[in-house]
Protein backbone atom coordinates (compact mmCIF):
# COMPACT_ATOMS: atom_id res chain seq x y z
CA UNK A 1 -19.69 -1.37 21.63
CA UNK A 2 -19.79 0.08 18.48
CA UNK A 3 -21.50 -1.37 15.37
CA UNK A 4 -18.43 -1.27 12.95
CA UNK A 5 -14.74 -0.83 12.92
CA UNK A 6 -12.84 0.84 10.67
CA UNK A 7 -8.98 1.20 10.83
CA UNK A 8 -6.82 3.22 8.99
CA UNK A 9 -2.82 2.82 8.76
CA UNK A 10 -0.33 5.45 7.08
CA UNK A 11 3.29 5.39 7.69
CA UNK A 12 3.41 6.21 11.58
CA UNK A 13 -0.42 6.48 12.88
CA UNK A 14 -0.09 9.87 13.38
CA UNK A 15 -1.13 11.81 10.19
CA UNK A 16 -4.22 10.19 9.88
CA UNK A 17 -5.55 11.42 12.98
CA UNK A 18 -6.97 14.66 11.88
CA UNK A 19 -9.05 12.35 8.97
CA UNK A 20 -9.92 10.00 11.88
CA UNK A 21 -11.83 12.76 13.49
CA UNK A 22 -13.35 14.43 10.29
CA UNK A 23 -14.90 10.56 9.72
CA UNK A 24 -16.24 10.45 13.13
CA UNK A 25 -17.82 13.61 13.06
CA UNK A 26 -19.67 12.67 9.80
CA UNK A 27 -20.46 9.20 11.58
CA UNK A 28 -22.36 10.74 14.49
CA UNK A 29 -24.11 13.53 12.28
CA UNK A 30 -25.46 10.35 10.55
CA UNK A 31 -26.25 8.51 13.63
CA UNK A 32 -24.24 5.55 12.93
CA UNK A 33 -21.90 4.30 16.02
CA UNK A 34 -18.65 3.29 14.39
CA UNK A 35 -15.00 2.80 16.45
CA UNK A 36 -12.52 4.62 13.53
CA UNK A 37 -9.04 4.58 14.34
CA UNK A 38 -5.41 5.49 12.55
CA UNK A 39 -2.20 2.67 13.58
CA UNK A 40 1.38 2.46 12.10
CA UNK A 41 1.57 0.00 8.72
CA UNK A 42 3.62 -1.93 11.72
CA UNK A 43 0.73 -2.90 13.31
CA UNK A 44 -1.13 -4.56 10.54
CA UNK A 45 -0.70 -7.80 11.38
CA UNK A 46 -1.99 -7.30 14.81
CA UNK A 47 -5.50 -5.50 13.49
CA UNK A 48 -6.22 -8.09 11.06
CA UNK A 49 -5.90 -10.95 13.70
CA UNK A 50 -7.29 -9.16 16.75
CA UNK A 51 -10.42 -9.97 18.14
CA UNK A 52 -12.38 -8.26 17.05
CA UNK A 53 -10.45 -7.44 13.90
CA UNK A 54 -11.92 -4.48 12.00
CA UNK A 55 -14.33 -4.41 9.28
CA UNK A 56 -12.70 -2.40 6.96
CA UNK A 57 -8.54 -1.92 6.48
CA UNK A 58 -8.03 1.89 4.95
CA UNK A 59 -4.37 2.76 3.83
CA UNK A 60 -3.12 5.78 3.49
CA UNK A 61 -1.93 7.30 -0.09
CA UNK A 62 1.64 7.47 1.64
CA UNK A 63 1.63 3.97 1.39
CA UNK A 64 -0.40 2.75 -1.53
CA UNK A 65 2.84 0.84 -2.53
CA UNK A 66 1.94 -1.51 -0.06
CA UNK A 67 -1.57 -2.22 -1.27
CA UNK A 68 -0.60 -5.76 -2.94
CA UNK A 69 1.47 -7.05 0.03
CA UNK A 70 -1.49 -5.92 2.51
CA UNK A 71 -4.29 -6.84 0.17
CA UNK A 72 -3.41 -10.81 0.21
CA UNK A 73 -3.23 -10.41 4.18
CA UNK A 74 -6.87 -8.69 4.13
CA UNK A 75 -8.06 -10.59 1.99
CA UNK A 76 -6.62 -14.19 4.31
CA UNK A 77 -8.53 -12.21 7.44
CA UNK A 78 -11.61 -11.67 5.42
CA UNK A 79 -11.26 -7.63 6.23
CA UNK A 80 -11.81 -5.29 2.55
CA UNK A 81 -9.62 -2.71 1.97
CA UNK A 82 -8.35 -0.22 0.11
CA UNK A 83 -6.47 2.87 -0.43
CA UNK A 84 -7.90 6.34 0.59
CA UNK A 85 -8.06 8.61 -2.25
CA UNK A 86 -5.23 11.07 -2.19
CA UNK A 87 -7.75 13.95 -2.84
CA UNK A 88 -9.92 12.91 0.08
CA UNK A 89 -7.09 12.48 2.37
CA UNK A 90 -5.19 15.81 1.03
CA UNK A 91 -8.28 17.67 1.58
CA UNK A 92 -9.55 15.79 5.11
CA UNK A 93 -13.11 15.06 3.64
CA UNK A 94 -13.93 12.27 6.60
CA UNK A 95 -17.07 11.83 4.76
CA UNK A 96 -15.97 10.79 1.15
CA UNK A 97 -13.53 8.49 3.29
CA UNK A 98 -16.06 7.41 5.18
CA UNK A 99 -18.62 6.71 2.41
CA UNK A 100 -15.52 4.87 0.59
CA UNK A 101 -15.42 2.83 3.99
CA UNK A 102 -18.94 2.14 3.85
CA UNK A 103 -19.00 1.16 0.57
CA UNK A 104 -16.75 -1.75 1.07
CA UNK A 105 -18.02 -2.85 4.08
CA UNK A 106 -21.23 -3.89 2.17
């Protein structure tokens, strides 16, 4: 089981995939055991009230307009979040985005 979860969503799940396993990478190379994954904005709702729910929300610049409406939801589950930078994300650096991730999980 791993010790954290992070979840990312972006507008289908899919783009985020590539940063998903840039973040793992730098995870292991810094011996931490984390469970990162990328979902739809559509499934939400589900990650913030499954069991267990993650322990950090990360959205993806393509949908920063959503930050507000998903904020108050994080924020009712108790789960930080925030957007990924669009530089980070443009340029797939899984360890700024992971360090962000970090950094808000403290």
């Amino acid at each position: 089981m791993a010790d954290k979860v992070i979840a990312l969503a972006c507008a289908a799940g899919m783009s985020t995939s590539l940063l998903v396993l840039k973040m793992q990478k730098a995870a292991e190379a810094s011996g931490k055991n984390y469970e990162i994954f990328a979902k739809s904005t559509a499934d939400i709702d589900n990650m913030l009230t499954a069991n267990p729910k993650p322990d950090v929300l990360l959205l993806g610049p393509q949908v920063a307009f959503m930050k507000a409406e998903v904020q108050k939801k994080a924020e009712a589950a108790g789960v930080p979040m925030d957007v990924i930078n669009m530089q980070d994300y443009g340029m797939m650096r899984g360890d700024n985005v992971l360090a962000n991730a970090e950094n808000l999980m403290k």
